[in-house]
C-alpha atoms as a PDB file:
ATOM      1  CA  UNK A   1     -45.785 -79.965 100.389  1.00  0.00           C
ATOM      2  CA  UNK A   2     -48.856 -78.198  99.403  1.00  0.00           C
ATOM      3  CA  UNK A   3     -51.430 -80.520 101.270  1.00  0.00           C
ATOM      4  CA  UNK A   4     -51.626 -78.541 104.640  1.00  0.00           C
ATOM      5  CA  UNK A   5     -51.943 -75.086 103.087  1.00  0.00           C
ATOM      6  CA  UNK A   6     -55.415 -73.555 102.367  1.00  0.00           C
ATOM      7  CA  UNK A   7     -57.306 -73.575  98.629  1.00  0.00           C
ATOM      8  CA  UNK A   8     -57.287 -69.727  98.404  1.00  0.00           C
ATOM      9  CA  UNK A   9     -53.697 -69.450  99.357  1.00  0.00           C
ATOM     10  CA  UNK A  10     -52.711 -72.060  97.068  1.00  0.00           C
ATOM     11  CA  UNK A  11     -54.188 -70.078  94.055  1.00  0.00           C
ATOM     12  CA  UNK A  12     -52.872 -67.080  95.094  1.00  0.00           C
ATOM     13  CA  UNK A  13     -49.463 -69.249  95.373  1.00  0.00           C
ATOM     14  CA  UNK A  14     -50.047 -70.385  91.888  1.00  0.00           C
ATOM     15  CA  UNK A  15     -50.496 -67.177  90.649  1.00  0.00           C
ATOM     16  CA  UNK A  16     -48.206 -65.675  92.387  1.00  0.00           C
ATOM     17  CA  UNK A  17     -44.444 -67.759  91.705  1.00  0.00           C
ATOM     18  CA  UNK A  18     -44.735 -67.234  87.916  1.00  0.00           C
ATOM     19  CA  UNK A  19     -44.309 -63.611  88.430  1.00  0.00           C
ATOM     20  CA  UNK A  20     -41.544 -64.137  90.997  1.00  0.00           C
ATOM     21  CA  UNK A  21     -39.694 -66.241  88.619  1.00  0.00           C
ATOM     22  CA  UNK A  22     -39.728 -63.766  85.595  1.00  0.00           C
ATOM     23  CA  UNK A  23     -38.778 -61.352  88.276  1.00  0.00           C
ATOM     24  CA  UNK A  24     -36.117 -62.759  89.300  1.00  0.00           C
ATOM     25  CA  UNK A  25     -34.879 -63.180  86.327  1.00  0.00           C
ATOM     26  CA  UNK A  26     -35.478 -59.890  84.619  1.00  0.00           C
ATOM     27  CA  UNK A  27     -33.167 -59.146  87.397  1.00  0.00           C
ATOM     28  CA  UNK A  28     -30.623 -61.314  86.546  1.00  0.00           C
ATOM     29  CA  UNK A  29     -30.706 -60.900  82.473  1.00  0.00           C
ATOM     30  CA  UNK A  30     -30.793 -57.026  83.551  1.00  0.00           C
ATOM     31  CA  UNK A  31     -28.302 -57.308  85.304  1.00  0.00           C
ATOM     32  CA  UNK A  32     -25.969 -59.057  82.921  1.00  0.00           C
ATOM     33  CA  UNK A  33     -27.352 -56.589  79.958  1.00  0.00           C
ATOM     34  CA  UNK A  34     -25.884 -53.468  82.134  1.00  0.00           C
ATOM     35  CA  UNK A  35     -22.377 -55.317  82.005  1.00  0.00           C
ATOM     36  CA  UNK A  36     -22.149 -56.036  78.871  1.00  0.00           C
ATOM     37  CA  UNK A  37     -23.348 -52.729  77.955  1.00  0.00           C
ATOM     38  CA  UNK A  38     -20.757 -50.897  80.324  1.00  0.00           C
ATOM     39  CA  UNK A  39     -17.658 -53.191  78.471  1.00  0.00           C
ATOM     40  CA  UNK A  40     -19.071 -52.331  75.079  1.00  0.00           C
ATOM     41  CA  UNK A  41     -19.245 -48.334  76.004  1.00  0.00           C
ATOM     42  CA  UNK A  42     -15.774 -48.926  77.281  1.00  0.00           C
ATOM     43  CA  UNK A  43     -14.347 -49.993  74.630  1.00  0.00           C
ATOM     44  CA  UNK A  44     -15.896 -48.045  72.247  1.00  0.00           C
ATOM     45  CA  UNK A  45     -14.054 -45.068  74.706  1.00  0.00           C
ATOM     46  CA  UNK A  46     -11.113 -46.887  73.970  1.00  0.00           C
ATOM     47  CA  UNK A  47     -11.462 -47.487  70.774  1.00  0.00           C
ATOM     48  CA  UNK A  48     -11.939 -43.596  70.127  1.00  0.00           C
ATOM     49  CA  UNK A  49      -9.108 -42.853  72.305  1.00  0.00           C
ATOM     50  CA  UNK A  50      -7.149 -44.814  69.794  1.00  0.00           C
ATOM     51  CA  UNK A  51      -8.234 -43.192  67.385  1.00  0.00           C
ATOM     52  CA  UNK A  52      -7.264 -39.610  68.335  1.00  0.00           C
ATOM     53  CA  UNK A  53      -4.174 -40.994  69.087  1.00  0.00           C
ATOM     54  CA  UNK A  54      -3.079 -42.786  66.044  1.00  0.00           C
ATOM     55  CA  UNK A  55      -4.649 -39.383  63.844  1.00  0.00           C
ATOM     56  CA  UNK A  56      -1.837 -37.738  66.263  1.00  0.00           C
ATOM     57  CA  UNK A  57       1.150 -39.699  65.761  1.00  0.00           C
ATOM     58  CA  UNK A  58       0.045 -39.921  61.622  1.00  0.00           C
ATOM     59  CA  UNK A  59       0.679 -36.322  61.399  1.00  0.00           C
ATOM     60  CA  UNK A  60       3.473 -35.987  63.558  1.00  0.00           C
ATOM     61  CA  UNK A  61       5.231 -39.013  61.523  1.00  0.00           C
ATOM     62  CA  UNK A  62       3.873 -37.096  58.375  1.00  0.00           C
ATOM     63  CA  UNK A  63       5.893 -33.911  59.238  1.00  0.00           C
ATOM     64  CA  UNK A  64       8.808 -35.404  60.402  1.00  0.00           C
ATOM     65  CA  UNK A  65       8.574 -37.861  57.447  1.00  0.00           C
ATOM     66  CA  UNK A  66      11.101 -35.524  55.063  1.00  0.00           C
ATOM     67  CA  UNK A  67      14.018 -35.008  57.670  1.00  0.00           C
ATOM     68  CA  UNK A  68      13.364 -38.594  59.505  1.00  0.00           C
ATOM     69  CA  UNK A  69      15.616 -40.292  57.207  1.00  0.00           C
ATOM     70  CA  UNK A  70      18.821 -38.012  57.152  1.00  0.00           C
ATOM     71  CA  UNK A  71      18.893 -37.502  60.872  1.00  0.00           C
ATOM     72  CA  UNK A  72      18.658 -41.339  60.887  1.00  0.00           C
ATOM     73  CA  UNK A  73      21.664 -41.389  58.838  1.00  0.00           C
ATOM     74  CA  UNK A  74      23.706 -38.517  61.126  1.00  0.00           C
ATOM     75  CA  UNK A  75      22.344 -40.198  63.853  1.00  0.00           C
ATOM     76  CA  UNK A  76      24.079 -43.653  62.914  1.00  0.00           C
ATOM     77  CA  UNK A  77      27.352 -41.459  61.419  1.00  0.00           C
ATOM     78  CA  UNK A  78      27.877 -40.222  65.239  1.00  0.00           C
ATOM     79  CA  UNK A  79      26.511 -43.266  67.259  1.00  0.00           C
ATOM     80  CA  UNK A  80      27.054 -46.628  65.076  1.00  0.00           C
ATOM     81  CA  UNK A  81      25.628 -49.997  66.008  1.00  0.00           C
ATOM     82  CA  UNK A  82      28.617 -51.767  65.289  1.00  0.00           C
ATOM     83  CA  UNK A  83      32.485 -50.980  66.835  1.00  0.00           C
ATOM     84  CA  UNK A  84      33.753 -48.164  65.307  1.00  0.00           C
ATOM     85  CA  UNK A  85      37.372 -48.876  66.103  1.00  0.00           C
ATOM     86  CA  UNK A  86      38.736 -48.896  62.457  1.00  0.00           C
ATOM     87  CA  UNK A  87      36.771 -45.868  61.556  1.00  0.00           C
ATOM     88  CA  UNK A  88      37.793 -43.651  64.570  1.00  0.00           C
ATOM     89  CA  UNK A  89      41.074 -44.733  63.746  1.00  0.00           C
ATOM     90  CA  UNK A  90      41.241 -43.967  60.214  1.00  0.00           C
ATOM     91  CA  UNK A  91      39.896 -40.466  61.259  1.00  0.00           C
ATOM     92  CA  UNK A  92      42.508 -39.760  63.662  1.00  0.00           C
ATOM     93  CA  UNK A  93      45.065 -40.551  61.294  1.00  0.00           C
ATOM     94  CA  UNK A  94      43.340 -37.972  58.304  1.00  0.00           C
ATOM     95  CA  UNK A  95      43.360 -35.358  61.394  1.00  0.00           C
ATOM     96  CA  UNK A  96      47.188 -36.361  62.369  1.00  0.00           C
ATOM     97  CA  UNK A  97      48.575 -35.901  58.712  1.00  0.00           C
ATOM     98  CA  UNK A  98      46.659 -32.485  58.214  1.00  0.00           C
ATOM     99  CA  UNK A  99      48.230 -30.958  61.531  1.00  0.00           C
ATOM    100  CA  UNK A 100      51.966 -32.923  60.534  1.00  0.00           C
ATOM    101  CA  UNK A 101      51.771 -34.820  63.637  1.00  0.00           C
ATOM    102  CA  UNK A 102      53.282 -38.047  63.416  1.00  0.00           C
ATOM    103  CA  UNK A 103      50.767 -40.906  65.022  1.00  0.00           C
ATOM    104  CA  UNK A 104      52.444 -44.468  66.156  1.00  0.00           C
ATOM    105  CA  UNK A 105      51.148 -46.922  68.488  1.00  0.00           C
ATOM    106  CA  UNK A 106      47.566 -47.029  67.954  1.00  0.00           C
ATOM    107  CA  UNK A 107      45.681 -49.627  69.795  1.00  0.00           C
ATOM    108  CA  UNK A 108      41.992 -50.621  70.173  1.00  0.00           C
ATOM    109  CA  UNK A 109      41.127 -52.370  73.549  1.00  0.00           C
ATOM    110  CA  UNK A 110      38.389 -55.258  73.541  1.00  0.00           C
ATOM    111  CA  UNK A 111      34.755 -54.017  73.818  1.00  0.00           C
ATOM    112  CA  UNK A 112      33.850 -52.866  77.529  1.00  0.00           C
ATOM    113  CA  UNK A 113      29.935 -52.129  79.142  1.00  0.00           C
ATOM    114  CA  UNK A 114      30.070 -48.427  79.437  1.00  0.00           C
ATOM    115  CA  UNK A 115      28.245 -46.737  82.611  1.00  0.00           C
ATOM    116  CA  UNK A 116      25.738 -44.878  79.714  1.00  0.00           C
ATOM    117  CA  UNK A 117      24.427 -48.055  79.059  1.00  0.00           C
ATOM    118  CA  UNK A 118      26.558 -48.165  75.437  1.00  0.00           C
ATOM    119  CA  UNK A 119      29.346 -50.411  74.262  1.00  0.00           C
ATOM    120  CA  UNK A 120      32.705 -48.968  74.450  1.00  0.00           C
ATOM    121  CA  UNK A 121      36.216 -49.260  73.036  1.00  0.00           C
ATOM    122  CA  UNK A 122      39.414 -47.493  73.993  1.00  0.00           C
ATOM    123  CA  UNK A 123      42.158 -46.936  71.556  1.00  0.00           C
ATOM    124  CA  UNK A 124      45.405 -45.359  72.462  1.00  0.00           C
ATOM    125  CA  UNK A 125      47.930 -44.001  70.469  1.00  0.00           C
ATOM    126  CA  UNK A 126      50.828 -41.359  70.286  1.00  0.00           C
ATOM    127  CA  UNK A 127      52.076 -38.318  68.536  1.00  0.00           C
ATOM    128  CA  UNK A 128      54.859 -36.120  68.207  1.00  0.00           C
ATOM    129  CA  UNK A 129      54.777 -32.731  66.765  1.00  0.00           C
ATOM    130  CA  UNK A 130      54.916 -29.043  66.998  1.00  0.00           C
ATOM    131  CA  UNK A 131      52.942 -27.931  69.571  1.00  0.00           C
ATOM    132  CA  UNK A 132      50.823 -25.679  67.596  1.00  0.00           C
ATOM    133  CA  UNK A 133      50.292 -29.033  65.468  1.00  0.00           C
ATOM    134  CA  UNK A 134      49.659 -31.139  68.609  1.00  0.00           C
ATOM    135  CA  UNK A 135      46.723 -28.464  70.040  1.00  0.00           C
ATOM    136  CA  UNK A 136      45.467 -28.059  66.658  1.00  0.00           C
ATOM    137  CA  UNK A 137      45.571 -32.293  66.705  1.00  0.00           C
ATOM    138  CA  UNK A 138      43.836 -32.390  69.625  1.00  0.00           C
ATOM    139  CA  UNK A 139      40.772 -30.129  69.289  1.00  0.00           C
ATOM    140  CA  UNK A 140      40.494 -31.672  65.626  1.00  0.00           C
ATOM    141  CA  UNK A 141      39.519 -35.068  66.973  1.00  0.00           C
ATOM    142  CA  UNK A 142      36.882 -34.120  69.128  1.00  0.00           C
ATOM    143  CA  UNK A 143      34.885 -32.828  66.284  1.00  0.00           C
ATOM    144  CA  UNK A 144      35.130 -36.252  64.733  1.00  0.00           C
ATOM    145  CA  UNK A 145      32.198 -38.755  63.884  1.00  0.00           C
ATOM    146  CA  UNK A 146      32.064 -41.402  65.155  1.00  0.00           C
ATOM    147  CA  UNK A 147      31.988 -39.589  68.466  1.00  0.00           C
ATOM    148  CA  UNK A 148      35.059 -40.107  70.807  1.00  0.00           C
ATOM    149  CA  UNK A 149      35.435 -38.883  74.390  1.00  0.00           C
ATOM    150  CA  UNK A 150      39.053 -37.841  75.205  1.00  0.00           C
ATOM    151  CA  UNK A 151      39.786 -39.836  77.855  1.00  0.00           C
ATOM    152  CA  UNK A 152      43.487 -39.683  78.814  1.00  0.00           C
ATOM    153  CA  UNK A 153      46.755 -37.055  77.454  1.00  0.00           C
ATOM    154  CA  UNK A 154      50.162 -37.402  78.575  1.00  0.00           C
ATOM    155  CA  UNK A 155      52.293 -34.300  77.335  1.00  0.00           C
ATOM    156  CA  UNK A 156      55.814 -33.509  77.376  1.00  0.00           C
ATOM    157  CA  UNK A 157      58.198 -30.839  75.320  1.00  0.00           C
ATOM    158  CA  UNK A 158      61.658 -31.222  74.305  1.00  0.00           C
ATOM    159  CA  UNK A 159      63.502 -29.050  72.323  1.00  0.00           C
ATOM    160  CA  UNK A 160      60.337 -27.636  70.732  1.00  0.00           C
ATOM    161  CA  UNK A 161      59.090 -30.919  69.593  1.00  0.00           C
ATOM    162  CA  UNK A 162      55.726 -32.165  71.729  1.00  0.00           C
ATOM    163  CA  UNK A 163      55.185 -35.854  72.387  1.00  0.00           C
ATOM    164  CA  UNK A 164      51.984 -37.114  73.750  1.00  0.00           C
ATOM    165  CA  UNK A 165      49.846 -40.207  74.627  1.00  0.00           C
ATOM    166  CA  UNK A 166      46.648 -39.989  74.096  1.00  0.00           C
ATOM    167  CA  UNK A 167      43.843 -42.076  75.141  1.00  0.00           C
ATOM    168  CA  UNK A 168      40.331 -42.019  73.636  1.00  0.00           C
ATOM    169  CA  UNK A 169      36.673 -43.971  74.033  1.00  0.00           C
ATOM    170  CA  UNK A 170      34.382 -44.591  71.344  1.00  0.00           C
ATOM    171  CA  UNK A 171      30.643 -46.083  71.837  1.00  0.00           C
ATOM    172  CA  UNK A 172      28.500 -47.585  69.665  1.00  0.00           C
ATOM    173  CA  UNK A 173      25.298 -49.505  70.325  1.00  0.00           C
ATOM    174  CA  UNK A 174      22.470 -52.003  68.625  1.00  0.00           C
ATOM    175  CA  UNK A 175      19.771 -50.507  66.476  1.00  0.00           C
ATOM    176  CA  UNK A 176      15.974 -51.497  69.012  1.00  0.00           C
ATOM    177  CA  UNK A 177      15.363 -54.623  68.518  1.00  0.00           C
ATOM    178  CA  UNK A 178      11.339 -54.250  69.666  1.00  0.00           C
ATOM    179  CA  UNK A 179       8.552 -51.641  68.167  1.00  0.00           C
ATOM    180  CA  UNK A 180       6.632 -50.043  70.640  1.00  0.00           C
ATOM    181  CA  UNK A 181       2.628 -50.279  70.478  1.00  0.00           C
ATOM    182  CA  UNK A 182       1.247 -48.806  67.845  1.00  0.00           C
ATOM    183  CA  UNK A 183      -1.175 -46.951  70.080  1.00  0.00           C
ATOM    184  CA  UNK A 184       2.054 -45.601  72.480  1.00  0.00           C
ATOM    185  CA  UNK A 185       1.944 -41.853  72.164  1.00  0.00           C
ATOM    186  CA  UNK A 186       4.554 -40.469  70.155  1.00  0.00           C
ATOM    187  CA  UNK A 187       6.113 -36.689  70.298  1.00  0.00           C
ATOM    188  CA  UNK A 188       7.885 -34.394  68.228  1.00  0.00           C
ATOM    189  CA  UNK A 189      11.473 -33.390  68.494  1.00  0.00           C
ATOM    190  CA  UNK A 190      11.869 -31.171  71.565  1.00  0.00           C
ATOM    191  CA  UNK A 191      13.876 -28.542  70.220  1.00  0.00           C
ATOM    192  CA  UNK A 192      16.975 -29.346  72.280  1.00  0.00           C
ATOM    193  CA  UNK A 193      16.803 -32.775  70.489  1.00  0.00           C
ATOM    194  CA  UNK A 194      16.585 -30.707  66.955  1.00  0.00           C
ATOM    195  CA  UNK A 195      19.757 -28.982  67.509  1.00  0.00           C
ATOM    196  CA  UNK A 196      21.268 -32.559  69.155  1.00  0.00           C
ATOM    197  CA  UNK A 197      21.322 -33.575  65.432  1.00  0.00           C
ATOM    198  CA  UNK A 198      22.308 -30.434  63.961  1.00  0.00           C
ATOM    199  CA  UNK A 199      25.234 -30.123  65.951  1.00  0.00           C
ATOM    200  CA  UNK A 200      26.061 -33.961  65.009  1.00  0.00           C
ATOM    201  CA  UNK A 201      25.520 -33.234  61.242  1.00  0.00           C
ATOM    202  CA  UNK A 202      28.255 -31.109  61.726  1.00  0.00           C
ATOM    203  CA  UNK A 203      30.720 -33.574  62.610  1.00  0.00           C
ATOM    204  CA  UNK A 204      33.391 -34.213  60.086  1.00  0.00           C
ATOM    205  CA  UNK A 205      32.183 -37.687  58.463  1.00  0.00           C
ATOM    206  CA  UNK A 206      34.544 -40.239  57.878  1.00  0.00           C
ATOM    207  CA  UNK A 207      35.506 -40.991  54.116  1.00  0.00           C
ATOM    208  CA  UNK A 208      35.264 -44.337  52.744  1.00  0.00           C
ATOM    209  CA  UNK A 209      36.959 -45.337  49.663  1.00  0.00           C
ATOM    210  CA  UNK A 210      35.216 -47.145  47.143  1.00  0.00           C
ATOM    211  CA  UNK A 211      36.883 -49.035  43.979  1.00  0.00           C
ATOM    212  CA  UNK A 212      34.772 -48.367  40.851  1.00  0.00           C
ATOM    213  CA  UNK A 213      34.274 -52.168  39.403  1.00  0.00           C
ATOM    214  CA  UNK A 214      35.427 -52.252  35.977  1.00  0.00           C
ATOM    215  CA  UNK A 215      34.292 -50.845  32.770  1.00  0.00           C
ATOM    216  CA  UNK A 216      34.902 -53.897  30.784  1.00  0.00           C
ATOM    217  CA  UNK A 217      36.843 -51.563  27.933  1.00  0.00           C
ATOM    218  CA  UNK A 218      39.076 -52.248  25.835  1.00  0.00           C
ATOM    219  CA  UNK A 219      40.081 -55.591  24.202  1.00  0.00           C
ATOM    220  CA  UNK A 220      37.768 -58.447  25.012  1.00  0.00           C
ATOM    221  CA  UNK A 221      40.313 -60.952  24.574  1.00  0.00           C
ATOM    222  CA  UNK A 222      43.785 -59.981  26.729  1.00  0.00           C
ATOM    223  CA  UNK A 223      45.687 -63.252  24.739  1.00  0.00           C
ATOM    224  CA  UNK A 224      44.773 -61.686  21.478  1.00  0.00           C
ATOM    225  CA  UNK A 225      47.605 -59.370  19.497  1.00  0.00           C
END
């Protein structure tokens, strides 16, 4: 290859593709260097970014950290995550006997995909009463938890006694099943969201009943005299 080519040139040839080879690759090595050092400034960005962020939500959870737990609770009174059928009904009932209106009939349909996006049950029922009792009936239910949406009233008078059917929905829906990422921004309350769960600690709760187990006093042996 080199047998045609003159003495000098070879030495200059000689000296010459050494050089060109650490060129080259200085250029290549450089090359690579700059890459790597652009991902590791990026992500150091990132990582900073993340940083900010998470000091963000921290606080925000830190101030919200005291009232978090009973709108939780007023939250699940008003919006359950299981069918509050038996609940709405026992409330409607409590609401019918304080008014003296007499309640018959009531039925619970099967659960149904409401348009919100929530679950959804519709229970029907009647009532006969006065009709200041009726009207008092009626705008006592819709300050009920769990929330209900009158759906449906049939009214008619006879002799001053009011009978009406009355249809109602009631929603309920699954607790999230999925966290979002820990570095997914997070907000405050709006204020609008604030009052949302005022105005749904104000609904009147229903009332369970709960048997005290017992005491274990008096005689330890019922067979003795």
């Amino acid at each position: 290859m080199f047998k045609n080519i003159p003495t000098g040139t070879k030495q200059i040839l000689v000296a010459v593709l050494p050089l060109l080879a650490v060129s080259i690759l200085i250029v290549v090595v450089g090359k690579f260097g700059l890459s790597k050092i652009s991902e590791v400034r990026t992500a150091l960005t990132k990582a900073q970014a993340d940083k900010v962020l998470l000091t963000q939500k921290f606080n925000i959870l830190r101030t919200v950290l005291v009232s978090v737990g009973d709108a939780a609770d007023v939250s699940l009174m008003a919006l359950p995550q299981t069918n509050p059928a038996l609940a709405v009904a026992s409330q409607i009932k409590l609401v019918a006997s304080e008014n003296s209106v007499l309640i018959s009939g009531v039925k619970s349909g099967s659960e149904v995909a409401d348009k919100t996006g929530l679950s959804r049950s519709d229970i029907s029922f009647n009532i006969s009463g006065s009709r200041t009792g009726v009207l008092a009936f009626i705008k006592g239910i819709q300050n009920i938890a769990p929330l209900i949406v009158v759906d449906k009233i049939k009214i008619s008078e006879n002799n001053g006694v009011v009978d009406s059917s009355i249809s109602i929905k009631s929603f309920w829906s699954p607790l999230p099943t999925k966290l979002p990422s820990i570095t997914t921004q997070v907000a405050d309350l709006s204020a609008a969201e604030k009052q949302l769960i005022t105005d749904m600690g104000s609904l009147r709760k229903p009332v369970f009943v709960v048997v005290p187990p017992s005491t274990g006093a008096g005689k330890t042996d019922p067979f003795s005299p």
